[in-house]
N, C-alpha and C. Protein backbone atom coordinates (compact mmCIF):
# COMPACT_ATOMS: atom_id res chain seq x y z
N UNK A 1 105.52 85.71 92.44
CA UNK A 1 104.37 86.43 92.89
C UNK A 1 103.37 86.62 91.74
N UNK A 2 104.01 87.26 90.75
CA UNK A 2 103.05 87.11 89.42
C UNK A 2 102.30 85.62 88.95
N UNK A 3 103.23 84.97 89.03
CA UNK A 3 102.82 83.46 88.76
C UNK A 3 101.63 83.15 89.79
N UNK A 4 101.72 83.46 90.92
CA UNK A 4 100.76 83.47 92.05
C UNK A 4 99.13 83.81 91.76
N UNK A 5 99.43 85.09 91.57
CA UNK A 5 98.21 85.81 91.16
C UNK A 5 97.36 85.48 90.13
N UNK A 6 98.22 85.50 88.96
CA UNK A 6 97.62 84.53 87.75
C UNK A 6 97.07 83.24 88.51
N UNK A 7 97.42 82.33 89.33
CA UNK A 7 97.11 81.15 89.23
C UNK A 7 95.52 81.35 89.94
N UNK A 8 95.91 82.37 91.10
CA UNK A 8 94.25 82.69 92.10
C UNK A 8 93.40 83.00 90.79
N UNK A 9 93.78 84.44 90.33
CA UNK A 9 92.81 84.53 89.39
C UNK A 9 91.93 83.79 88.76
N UNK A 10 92.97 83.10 88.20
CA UNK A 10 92.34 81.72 87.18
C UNK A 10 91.58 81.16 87.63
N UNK A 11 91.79 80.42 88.77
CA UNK A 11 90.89 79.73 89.94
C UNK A 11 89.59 80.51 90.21
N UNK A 12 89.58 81.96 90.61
CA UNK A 12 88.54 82.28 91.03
C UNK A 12 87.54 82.65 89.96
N UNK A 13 87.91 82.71 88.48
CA UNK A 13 87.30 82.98 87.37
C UNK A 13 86.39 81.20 87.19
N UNK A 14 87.17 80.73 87.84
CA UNK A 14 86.95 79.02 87.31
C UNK A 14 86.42 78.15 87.76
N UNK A 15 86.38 78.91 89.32
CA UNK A 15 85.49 78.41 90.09
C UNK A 15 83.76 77.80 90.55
N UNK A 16 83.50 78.80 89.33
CA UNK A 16 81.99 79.24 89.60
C UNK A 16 81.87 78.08 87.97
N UNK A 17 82.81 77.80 87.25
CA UNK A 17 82.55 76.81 86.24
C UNK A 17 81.47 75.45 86.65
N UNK A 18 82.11 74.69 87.31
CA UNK A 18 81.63 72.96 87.60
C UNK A 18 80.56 73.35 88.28
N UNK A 19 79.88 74.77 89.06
CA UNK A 19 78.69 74.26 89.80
C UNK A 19 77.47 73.81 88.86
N UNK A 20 76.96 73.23 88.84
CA UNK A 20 75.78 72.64 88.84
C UNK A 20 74.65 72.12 89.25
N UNK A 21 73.11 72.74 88.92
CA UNK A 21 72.01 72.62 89.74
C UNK A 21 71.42 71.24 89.73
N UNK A 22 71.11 70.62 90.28
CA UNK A 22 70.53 69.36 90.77
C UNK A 22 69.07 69.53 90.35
N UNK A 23 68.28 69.56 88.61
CA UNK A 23 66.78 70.07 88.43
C UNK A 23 66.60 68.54 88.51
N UNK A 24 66.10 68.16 88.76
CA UNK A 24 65.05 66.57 88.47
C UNK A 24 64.06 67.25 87.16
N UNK A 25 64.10 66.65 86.21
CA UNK A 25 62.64 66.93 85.41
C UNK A 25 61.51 65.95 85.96
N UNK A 26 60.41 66.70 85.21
CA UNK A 26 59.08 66.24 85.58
C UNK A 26 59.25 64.74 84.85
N UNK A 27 58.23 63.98 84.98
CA UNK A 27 58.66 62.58 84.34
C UNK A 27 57.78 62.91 82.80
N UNK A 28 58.57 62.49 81.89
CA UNK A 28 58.14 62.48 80.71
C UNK A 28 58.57 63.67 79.96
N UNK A 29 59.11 64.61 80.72
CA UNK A 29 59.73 65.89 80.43
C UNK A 29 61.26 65.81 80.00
N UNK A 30 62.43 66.09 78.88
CA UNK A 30 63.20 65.73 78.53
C UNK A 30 63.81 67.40 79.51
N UNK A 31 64.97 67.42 79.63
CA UNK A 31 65.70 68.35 80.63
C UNK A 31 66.74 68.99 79.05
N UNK A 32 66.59 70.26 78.69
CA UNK A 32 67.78 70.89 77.77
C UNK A 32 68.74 71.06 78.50
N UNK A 33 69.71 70.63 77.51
CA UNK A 33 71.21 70.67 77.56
C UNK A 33 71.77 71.77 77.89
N UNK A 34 72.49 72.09 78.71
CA UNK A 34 73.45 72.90 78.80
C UNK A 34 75.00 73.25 78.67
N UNK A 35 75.06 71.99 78.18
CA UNK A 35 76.92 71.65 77.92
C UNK A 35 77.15 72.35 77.04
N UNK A 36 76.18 73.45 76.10
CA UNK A 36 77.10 74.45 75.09
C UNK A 36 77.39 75.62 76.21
N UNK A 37 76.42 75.83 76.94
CA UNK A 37 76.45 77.14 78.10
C UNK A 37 77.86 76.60 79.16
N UNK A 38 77.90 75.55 79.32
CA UNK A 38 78.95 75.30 79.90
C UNK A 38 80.50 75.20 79.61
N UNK A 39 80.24 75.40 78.39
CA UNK A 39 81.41 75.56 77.17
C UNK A 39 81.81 76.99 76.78
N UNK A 40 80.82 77.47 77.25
CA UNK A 40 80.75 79.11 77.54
C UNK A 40 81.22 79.37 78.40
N UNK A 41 81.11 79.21 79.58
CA UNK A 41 81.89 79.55 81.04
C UNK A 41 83.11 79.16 80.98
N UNK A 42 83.67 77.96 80.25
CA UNK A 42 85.18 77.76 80.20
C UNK A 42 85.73 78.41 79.20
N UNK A 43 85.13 79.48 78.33
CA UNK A 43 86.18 79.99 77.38
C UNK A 43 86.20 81.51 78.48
N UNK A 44 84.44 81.85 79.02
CA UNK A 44 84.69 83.47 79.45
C UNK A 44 85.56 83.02 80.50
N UNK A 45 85.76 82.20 81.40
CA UNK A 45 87.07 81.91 82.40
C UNK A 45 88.29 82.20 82.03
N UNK A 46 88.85 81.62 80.72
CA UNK A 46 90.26 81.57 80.25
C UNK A 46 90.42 83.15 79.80
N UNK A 47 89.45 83.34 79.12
CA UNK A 47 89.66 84.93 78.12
C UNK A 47 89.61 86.43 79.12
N UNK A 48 89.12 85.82 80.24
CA UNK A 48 89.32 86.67 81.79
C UNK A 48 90.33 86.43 82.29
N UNK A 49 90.73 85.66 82.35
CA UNK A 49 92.20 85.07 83.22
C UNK A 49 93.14 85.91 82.12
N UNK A 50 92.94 85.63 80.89
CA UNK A 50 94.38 86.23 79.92
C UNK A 50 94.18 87.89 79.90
N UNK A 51 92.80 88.47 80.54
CA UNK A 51 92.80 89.79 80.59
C UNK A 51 93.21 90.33 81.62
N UNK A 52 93.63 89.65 82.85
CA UNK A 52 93.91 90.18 84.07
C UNK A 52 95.87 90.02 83.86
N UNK A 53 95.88 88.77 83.54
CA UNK A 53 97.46 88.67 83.22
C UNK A 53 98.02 89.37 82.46
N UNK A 54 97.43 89.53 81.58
CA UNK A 54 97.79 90.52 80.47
C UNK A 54 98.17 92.78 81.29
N UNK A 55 97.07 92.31 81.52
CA UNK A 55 97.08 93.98 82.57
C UNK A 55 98.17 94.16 83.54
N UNK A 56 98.62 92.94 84.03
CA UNK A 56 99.37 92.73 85.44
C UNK A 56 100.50 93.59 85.41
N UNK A 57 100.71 95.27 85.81
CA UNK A 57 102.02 96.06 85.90
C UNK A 57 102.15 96.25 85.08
N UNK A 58 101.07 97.29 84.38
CA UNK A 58 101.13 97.92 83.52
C UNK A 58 100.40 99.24 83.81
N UNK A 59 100.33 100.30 83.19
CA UNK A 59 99.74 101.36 83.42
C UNK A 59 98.18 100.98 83.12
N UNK A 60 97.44 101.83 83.62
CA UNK A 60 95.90 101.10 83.63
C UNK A 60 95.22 102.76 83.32
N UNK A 61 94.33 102.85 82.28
CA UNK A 61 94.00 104.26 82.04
C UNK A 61 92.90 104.34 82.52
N UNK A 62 91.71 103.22 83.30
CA UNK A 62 90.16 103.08 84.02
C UNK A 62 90.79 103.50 85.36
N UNK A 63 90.39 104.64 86.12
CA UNK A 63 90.50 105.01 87.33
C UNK A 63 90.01 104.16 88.28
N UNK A 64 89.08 103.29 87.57
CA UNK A 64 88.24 102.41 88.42
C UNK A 64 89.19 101.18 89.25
N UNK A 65 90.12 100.97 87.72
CA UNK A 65 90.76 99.60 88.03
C UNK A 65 92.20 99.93 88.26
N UNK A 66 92.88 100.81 88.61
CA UNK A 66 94.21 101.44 88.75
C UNK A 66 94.23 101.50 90.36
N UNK A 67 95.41 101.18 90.84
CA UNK A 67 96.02 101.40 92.17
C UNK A 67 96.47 102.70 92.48
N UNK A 68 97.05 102.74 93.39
CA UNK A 68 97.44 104.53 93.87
C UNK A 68 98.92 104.72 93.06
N UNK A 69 99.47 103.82 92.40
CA UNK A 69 100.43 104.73 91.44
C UNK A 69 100.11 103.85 90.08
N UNK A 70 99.07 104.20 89.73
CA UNK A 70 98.42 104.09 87.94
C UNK A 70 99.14 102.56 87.63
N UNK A 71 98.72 101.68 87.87
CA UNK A 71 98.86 100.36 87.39
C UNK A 71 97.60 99.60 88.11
N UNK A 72 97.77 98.89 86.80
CA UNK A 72 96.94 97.36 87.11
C UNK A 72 97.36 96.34 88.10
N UNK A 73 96.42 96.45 89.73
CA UNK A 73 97.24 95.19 90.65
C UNK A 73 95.79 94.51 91.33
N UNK A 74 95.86 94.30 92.22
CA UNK A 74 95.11 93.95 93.12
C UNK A 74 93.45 94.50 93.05
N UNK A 75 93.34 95.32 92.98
CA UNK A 75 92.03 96.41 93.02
C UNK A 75 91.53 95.75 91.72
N UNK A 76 91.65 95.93 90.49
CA UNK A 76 91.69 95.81 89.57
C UNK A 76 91.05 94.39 89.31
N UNK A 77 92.09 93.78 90.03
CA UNK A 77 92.27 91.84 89.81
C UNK A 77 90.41 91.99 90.03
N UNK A 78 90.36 92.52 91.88
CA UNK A 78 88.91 91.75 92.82
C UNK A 78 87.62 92.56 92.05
N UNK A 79 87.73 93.71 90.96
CA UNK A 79 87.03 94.42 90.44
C UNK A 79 86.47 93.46 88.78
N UNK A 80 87.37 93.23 88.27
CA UNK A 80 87.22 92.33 87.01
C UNK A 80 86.65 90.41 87.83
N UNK A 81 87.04 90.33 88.99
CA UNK A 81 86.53 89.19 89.04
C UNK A 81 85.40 89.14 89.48
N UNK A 82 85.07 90.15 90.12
CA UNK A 82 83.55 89.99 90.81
C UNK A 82 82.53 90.36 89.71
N UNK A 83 83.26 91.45 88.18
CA UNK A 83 82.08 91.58 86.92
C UNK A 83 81.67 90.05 86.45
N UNK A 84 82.84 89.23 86.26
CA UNK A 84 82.86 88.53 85.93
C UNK A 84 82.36 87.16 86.70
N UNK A 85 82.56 87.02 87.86
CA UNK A 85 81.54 86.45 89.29
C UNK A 85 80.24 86.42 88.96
N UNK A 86 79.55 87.76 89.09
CA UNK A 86 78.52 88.45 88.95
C UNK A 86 77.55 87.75 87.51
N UNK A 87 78.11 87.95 86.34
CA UNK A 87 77.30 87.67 85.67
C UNK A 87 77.37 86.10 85.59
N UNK A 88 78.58 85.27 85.27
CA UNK A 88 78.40 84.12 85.80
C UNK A 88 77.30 83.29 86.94
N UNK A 89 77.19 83.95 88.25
CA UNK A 89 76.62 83.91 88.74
C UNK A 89 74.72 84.22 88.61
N UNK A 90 74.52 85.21 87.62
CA UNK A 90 73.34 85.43 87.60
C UNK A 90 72.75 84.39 86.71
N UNK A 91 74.06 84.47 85.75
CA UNK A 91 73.34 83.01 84.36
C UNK A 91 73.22 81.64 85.06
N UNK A 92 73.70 81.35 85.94
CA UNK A 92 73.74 80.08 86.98
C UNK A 92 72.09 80.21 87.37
N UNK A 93 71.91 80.98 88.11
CA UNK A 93 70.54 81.20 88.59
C UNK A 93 69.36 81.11 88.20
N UNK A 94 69.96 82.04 86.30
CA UNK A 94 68.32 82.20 84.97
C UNK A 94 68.31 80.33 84.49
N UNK A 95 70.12 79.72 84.36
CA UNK A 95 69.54 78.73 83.74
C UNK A 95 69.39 77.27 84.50
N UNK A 96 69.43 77.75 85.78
CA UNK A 96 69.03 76.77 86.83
C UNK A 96 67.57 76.96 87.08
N UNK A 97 66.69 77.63 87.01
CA UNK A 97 64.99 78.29 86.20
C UNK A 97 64.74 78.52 85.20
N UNK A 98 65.61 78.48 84.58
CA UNK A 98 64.92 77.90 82.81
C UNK A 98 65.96 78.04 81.80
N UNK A 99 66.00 76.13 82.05
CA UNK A 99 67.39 75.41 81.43
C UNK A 99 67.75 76.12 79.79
N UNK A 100 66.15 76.20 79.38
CA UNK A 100 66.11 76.93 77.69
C UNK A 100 66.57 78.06 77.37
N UNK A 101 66.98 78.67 78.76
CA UNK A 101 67.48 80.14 77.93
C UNK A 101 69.25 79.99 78.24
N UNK A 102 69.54 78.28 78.39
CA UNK A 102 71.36 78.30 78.16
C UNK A 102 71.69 79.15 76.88
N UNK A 103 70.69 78.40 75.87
CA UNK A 103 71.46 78.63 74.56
C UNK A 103 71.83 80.66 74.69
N UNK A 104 70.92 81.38 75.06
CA UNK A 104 70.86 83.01 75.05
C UNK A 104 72.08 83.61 75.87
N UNK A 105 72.09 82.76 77.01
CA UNK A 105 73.51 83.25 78.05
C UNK A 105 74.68 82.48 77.71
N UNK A 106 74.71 81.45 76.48
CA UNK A 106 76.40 81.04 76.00
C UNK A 106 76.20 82.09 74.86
N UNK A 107 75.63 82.68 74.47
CA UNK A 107 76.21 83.69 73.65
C UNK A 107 76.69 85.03 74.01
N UNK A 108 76.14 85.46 75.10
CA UNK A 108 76.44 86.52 75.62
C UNK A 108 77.68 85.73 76.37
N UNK A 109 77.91 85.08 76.92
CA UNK A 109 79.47 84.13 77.21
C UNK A 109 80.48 84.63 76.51
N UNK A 110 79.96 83.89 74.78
CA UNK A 110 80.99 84.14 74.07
C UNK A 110 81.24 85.99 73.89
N UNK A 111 79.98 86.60 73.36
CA UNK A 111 80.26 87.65 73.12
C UNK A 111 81.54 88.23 74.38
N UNK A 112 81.40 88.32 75.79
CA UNK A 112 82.15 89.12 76.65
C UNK A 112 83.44 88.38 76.56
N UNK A 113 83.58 86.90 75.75
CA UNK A 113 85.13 86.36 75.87
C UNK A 113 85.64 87.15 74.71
N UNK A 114 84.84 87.22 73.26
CA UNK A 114 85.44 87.85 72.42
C UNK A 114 85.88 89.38 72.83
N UNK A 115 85.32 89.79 73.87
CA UNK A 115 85.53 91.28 74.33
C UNK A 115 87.24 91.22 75.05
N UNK A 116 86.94 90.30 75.76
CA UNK A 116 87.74 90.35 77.20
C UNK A 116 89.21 89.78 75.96
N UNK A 117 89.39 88.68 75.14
CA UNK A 117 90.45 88.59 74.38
C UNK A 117 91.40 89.17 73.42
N UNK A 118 90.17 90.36 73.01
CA UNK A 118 90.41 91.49 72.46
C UNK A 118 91.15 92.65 73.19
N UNK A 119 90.70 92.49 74.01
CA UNK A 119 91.76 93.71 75.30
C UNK A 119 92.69 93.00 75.83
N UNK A 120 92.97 91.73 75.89
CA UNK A 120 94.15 91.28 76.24
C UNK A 120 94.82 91.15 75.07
N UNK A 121 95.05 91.07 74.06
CA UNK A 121 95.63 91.00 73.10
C UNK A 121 96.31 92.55 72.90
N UNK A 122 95.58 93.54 72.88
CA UNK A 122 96.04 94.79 72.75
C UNK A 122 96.81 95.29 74.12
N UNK A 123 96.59 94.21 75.10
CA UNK A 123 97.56 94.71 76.40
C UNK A 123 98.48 94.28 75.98
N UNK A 124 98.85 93.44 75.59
CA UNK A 124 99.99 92.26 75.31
C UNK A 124 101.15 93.12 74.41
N UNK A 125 100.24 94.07 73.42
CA UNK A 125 100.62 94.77 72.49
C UNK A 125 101.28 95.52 73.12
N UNK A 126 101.25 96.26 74.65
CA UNK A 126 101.48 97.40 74.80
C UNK A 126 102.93 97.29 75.95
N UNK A 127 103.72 98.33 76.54
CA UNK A 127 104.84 97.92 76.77
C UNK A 127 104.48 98.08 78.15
N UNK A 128 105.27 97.26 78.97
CA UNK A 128 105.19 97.47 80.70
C UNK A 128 105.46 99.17 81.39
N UNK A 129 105.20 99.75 82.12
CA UNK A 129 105.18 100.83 82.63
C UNK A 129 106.25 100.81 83.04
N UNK A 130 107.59 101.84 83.66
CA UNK A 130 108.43 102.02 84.17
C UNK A 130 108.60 102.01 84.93
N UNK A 131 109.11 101.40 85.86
CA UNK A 131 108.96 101.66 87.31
C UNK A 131 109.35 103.12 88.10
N UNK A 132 108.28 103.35 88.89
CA UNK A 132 108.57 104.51 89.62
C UNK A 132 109.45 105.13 90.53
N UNK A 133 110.81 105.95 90.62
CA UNK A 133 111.49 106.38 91.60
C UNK A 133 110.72 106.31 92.81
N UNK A 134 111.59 105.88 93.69
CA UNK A 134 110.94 106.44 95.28
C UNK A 134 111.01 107.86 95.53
N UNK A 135 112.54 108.22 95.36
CA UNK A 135 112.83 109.68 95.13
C UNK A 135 112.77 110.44 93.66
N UNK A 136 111.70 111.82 94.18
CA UNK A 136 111.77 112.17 92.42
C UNK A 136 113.31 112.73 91.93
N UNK A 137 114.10 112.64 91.14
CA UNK A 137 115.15 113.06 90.81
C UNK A 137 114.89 114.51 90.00
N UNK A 138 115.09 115.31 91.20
CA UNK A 138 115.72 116.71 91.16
C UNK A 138 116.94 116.90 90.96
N UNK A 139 117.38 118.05 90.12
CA UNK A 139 118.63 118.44 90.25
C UNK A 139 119.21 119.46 90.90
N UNK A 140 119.99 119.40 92.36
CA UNK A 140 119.83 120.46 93.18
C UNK A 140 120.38 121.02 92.72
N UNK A 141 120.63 122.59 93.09
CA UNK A 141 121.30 123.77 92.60
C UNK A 141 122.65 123.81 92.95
N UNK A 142 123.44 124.83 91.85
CA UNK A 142 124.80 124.60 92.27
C UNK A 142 125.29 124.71 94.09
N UNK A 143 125.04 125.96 94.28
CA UNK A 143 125.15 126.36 95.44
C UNK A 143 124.48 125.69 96.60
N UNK A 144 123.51 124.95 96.49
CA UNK A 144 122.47 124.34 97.65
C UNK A 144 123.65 124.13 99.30
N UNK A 145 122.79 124.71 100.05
CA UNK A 145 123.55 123.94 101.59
C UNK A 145 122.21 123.76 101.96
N UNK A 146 121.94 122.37 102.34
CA UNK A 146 120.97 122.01 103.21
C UNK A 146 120.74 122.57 104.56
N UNK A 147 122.07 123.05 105.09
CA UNK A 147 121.90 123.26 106.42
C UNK A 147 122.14 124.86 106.22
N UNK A 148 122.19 125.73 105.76
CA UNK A 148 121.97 126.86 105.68
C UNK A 148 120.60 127.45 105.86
N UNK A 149 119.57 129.13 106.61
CA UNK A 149 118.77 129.25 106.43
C UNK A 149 118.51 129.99 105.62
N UNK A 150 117.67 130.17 105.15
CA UNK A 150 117.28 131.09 103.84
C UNK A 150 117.59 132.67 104.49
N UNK A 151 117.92 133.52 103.80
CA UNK A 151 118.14 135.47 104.26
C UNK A 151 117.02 135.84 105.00
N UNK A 152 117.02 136.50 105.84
CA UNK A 152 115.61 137.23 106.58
C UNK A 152 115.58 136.42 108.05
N UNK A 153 116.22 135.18 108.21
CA UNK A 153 115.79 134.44 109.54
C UNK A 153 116.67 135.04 110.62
């Protein structure tokens, strides 16, 4: 199942990689490169993918990205992929209207991979959460009868 998730993840971080806009230049007009910006999207892909795996069932201290018993699962996963969707997606858009500002959005690329590798590294650091009793373990009292009623009834 873990193996699972990692693999969607990856995919859906990776997805938004190969699209590419169809510009025709004007004739006589040379078209800028974008294969460094695109070299960008395959590192912020991987360095997202190792931040979600990295998180996977562990305690999560962002309320944002925590499930209903304090770990990193699902919520988390569709929350980090859509930041990460999102801006992908917008740099698709600026440098599909103006190829020249690749070079400005592979740096901000790199900058959020150096972010995102940095927090997976320190997840990596950190130990898995315990798993939670179903039942909290109380220690009943000597005397307890369940089926007894309390004095006064």
């Amino acid at each position: 199942m873990r193996f699972l998730l990692f693999f969607l993840s990856a995919m859906l971080f990776t997805s938004t990689c190969f699209a590419e806009a169809v510009v025709h230049p004007r004739p006589g007009q040379e078209k800028p490169s974008t294969s460094f910006w695109k070299a960008s999207l395959l590192t912020l892909a991987a360095s997202g993918a190792a931040d979600v795996h990295s998180s996977l069932g562990r305690r999560e201290l962002n309320p944002m990205l925590r499930s209903a018993d304090g770990r990193f699962g699902l919520r988390g996963i569709a929350i980090k992929s859509l930041i990460t969707g999102g801006a992908i997606g917008i740099q698709y858009l600026l440098v599909r209207k103006a190829p020249q500002s690749s070079k400005y959005a592979a740096i901000a690329n790199f900058g959020m991979s150096a972010m995102f590798t940095r927090v997976a590294v320190h997840n990596y650091g950190n130990a898995k959460a315990a798993p939670r009793p179903l039942i909290p373990l109380v220690k009943p009292e000597a005397n307890f009868d369940p089926v007894a009623l309390p004095s006064g009834f």
